[in-house]
PDB file of N, CA and C in Angstrom:
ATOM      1  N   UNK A   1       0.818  -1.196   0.000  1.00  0.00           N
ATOM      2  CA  UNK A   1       0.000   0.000   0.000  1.00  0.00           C
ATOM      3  C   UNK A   1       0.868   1.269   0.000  1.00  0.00           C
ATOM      4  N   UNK A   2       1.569   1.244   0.960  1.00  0.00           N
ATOM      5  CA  UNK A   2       2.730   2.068   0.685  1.00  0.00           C
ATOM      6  C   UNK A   2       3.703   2.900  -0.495  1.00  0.00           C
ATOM      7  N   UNK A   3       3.532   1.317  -1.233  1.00  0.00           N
ATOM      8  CA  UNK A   3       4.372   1.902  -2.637  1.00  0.00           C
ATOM      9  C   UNK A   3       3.525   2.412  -3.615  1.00  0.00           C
ATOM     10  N   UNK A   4       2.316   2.008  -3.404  1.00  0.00           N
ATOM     11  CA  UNK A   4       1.359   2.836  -4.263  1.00  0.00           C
ATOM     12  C   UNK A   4       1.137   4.183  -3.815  1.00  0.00           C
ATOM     13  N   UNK A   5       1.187   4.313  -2.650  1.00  0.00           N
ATOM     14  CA  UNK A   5       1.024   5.963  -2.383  1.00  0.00           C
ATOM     15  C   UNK A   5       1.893   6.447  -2.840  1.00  0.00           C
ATOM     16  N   UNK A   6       3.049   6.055  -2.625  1.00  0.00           N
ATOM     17  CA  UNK A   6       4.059   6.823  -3.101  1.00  0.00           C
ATOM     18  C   UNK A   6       4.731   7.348  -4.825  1.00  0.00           C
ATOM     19  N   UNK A   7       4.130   5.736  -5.487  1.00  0.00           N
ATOM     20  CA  UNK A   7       4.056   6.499  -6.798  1.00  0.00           C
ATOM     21  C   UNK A   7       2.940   7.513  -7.128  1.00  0.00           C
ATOM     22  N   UNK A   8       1.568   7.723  -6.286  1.00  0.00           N
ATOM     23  CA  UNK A   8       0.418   8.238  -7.086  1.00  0.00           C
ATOM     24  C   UNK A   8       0.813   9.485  -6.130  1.00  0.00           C
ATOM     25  N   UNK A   9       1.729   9.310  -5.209  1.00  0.00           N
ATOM     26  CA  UNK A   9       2.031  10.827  -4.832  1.00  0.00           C
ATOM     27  C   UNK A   9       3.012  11.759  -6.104  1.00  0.00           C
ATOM     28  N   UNK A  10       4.115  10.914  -6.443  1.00  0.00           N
ATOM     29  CA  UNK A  10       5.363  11.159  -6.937  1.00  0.00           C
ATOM     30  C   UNK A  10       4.689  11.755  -8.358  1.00  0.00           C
ATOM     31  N   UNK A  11       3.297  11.055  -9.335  1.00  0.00           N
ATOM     32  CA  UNK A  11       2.797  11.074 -10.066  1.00  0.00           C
ATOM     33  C   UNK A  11       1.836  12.583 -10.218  1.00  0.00           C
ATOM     34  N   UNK A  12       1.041  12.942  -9.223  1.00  0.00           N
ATOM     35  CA  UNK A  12       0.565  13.898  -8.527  1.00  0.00           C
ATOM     36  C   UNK A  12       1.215  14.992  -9.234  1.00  0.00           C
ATOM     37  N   UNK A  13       2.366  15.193  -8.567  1.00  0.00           N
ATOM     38  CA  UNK A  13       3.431  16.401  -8.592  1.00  0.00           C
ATOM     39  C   UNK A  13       4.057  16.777 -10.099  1.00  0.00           C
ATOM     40  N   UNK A  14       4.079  15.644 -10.615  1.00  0.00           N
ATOM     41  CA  UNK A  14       4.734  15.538 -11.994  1.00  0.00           C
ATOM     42  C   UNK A  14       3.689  16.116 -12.878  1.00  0.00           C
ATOM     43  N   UNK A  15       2.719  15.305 -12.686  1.00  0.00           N
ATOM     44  CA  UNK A  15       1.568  16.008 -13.258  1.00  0.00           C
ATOM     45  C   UNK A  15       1.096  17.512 -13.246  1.00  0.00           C
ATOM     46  N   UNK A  16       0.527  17.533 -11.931  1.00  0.00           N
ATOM     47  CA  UNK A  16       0.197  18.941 -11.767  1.00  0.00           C
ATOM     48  C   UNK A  16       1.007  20.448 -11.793  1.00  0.00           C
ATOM     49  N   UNK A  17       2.442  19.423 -11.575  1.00  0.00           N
ATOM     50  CA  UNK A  17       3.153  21.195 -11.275  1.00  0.00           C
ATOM     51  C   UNK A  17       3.165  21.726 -12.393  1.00  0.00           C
ATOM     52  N   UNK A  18       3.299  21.656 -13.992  1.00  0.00           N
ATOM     53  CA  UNK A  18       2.996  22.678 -14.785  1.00  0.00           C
ATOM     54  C   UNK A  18       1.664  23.354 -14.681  1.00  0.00           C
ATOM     55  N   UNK A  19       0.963  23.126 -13.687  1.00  0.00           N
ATOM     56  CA  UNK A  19      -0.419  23.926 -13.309  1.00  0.00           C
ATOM     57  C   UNK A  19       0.035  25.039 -12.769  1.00  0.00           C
ATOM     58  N   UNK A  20       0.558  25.295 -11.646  1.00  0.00           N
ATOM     59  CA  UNK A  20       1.140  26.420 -11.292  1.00  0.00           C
ATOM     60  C   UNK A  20       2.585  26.684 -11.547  1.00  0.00           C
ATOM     61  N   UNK A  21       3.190  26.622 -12.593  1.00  0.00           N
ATOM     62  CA  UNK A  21       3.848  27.391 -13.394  1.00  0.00           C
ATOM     63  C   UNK A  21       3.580  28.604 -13.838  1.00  0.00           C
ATOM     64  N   UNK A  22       4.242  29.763 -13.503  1.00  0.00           N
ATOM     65  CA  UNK A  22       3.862  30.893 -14.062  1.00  0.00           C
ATOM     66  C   UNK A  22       4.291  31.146 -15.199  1.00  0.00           C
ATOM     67  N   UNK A  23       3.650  32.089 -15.977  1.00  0.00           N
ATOM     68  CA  UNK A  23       4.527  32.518 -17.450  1.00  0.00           C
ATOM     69  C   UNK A  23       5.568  33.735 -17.182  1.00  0.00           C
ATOM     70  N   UNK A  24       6.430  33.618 -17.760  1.00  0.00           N
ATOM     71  CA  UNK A  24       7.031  34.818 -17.311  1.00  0.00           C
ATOM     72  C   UNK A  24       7.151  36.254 -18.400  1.00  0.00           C
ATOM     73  N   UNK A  25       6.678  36.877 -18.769  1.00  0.00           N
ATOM     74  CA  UNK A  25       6.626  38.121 -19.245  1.00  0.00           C
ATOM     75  C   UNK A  25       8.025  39.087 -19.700  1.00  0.00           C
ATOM     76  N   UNK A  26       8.425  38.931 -20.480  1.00  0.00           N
ATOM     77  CA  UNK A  26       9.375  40.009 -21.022  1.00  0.00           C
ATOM     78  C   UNK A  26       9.110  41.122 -20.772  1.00  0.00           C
ATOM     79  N   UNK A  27       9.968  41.946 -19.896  1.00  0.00           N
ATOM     80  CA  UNK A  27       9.856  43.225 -19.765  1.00  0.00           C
ATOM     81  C   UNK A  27      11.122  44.301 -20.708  1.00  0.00           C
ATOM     82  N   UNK A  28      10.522  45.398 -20.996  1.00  0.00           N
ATOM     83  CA  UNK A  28      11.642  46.416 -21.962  1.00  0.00           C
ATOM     84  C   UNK A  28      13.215  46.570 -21.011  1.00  0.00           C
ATOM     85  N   UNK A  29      14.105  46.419 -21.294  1.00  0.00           N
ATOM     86  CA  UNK A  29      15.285  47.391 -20.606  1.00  0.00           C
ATOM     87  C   UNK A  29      14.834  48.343 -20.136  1.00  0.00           C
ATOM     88  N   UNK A  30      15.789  48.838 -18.615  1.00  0.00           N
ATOM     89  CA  UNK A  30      15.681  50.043 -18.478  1.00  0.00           C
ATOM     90  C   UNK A  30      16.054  51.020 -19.312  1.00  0.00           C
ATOM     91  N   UNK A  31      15.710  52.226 -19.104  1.00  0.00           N
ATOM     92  CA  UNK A  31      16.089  53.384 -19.902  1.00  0.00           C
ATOM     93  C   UNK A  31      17.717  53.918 -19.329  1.00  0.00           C
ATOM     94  N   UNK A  32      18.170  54.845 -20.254  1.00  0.00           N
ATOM     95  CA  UNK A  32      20.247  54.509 -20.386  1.00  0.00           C
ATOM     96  C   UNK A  32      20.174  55.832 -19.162  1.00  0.00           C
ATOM     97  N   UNK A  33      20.702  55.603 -18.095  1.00  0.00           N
ATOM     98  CA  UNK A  33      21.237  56.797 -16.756  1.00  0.00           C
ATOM     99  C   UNK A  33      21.610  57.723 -17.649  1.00  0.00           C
ATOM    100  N   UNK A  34      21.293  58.875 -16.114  1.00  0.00           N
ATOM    101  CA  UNK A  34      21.500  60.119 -17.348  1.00  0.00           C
ATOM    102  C   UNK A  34      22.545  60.652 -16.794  1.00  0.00           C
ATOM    103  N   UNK A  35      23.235  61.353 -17.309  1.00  0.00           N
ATOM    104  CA  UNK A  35      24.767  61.767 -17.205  1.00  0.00           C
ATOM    105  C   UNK A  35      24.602  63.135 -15.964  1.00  0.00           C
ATOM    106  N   UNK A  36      25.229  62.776 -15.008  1.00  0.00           N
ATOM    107  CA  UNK A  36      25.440  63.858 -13.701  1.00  0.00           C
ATOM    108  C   UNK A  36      26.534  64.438 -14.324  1.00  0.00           C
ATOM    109  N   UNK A  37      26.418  66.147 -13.911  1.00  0.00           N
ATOM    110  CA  UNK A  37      27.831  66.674 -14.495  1.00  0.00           C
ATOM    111  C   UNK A  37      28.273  66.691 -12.704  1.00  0.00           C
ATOM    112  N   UNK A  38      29.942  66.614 -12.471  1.00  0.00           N
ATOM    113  CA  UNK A  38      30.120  66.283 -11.340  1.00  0.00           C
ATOM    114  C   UNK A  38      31.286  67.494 -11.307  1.00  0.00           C
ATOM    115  N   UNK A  39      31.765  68.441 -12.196  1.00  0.00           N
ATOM    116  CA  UNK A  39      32.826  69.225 -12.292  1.00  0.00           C
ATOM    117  C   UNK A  39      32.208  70.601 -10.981  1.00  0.00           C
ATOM    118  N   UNK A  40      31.337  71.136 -11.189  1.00  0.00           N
ATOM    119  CA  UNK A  40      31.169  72.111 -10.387  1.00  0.00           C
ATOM    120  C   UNK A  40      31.689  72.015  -8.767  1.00  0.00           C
ATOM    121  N   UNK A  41      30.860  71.145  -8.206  1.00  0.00           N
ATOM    122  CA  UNK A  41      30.993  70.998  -6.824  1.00  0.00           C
ATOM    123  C   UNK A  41      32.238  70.205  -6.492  1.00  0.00           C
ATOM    124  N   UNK A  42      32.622  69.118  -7.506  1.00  0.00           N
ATOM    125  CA  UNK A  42      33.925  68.036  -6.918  1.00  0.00           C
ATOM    126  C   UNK A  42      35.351  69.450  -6.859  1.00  0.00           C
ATOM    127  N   UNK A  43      35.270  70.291  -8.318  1.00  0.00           N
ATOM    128  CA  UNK A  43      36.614  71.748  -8.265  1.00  0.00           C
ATOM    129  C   UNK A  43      36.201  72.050  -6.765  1.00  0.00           C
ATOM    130  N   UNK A  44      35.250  72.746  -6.328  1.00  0.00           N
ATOM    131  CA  UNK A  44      34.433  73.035  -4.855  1.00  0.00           C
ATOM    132  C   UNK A  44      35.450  72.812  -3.600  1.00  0.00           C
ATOM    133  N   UNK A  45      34.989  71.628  -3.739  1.00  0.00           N
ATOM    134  CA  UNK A  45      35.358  70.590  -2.935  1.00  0.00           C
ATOM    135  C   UNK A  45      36.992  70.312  -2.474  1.00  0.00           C
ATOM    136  N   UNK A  46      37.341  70.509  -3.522  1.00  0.00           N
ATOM    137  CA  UNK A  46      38.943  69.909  -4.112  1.00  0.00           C
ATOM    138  C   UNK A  46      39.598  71.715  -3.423  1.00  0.00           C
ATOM    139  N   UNK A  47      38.992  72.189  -3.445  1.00  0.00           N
ATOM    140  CA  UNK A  47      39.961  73.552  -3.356  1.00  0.00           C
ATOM    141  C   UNK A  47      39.791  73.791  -1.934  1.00  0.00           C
ATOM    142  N   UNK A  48      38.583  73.268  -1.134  1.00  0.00           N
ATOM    143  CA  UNK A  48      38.264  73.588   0.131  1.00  0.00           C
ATOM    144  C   UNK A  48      39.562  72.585   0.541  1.00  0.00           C
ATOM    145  N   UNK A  49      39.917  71.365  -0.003  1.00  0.00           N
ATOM    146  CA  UNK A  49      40.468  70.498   1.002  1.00  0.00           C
ATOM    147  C   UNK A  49      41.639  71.085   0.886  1.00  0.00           C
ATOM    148  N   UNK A  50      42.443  71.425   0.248  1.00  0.00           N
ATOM    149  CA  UNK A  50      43.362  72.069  -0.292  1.00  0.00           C
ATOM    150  C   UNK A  50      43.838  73.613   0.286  1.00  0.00           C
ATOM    151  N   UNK A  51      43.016  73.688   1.281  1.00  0.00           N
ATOM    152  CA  UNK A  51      43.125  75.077   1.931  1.00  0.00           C
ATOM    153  C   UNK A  51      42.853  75.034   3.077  1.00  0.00           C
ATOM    154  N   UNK A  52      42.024  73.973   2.898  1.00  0.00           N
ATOM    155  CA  UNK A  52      42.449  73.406   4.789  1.00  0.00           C
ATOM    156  C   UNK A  52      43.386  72.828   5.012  1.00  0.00           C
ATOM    157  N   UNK A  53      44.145  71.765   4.277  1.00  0.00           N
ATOM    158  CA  UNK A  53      45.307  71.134   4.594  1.00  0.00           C
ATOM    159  C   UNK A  53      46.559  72.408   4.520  1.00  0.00           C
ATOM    160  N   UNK A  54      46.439  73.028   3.808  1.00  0.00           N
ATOM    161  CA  UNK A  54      47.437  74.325   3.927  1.00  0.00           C
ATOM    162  C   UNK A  54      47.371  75.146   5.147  1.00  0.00           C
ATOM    163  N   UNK A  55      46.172  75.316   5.716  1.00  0.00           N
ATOM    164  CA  UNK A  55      46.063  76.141   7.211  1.00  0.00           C
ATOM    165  C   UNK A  55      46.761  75.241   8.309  1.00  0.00           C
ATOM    166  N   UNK A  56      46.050  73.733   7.971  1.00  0.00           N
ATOM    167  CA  UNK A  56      46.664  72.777   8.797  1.00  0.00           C
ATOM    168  C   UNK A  56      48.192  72.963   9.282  1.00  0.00           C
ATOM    169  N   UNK A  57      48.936  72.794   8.055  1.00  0.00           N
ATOM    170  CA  UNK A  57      50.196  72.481   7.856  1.00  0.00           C
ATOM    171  C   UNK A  57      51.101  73.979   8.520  1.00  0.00           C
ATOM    172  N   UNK A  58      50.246  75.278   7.954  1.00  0.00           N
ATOM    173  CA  UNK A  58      50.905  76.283   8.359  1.00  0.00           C
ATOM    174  C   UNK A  58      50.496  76.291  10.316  1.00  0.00           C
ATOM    175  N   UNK A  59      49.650  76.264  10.957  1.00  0.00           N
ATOM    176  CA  UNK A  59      49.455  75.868  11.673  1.00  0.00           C
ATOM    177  C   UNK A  59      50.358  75.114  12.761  1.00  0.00           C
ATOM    178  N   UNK A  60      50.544  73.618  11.853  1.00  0.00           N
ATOM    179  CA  UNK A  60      51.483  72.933  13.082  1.00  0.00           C
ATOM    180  C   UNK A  60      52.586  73.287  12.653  1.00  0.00           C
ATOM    181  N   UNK A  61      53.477  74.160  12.138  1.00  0.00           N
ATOM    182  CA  UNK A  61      54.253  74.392  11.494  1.00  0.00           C
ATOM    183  C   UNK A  61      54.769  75.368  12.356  1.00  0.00           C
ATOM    184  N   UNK A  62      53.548  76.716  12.882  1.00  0.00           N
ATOM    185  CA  UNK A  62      54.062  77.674  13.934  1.00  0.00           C
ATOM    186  C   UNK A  62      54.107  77.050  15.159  1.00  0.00           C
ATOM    187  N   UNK A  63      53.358  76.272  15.288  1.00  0.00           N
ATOM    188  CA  UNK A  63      53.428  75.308  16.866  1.00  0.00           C
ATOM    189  C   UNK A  63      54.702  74.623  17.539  1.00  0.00           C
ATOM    190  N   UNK A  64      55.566  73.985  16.000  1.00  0.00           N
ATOM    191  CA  UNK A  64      56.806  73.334  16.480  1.00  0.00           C
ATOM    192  C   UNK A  64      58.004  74.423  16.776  1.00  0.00           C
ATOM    193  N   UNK A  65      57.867  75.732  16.050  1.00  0.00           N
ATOM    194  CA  UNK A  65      58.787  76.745  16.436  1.00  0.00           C
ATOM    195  C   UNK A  65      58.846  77.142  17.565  1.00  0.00           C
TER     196      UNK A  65
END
């Protein structure tokens, strides 16, 4: 009895699971990123660090004298 359940189980599954199979749907590509301009704020940026490390430097510079 056993082995019959077990094939009409095993059978079951084989059968039915293309029932709930989903289809799967092709969707379009995304659309192409759009170009950040990054020059304004990174120059910004770049000149602030650049003028703090110079205060820095002048800084510990009068300290060791």
């Amino acid at each position: 009895m056993n082995k019959y359940f077990t094939i009409l189980v095993f059978l079951l599954i084989f059968v039915l699971s293309p029932l709930f199979v989903q289809t799967i749907v092709a969707q379009p590509p995304p659309p192409p990123p759009v170009d950040i301009p990054i020059d304004g704020g990174l120059s910004f940026l770049l000149a602030a660090g650049v003028a703090y490390a110079a205060k820095r430097l002048y800084k510990d510079r009068d300290r060791e004298i």
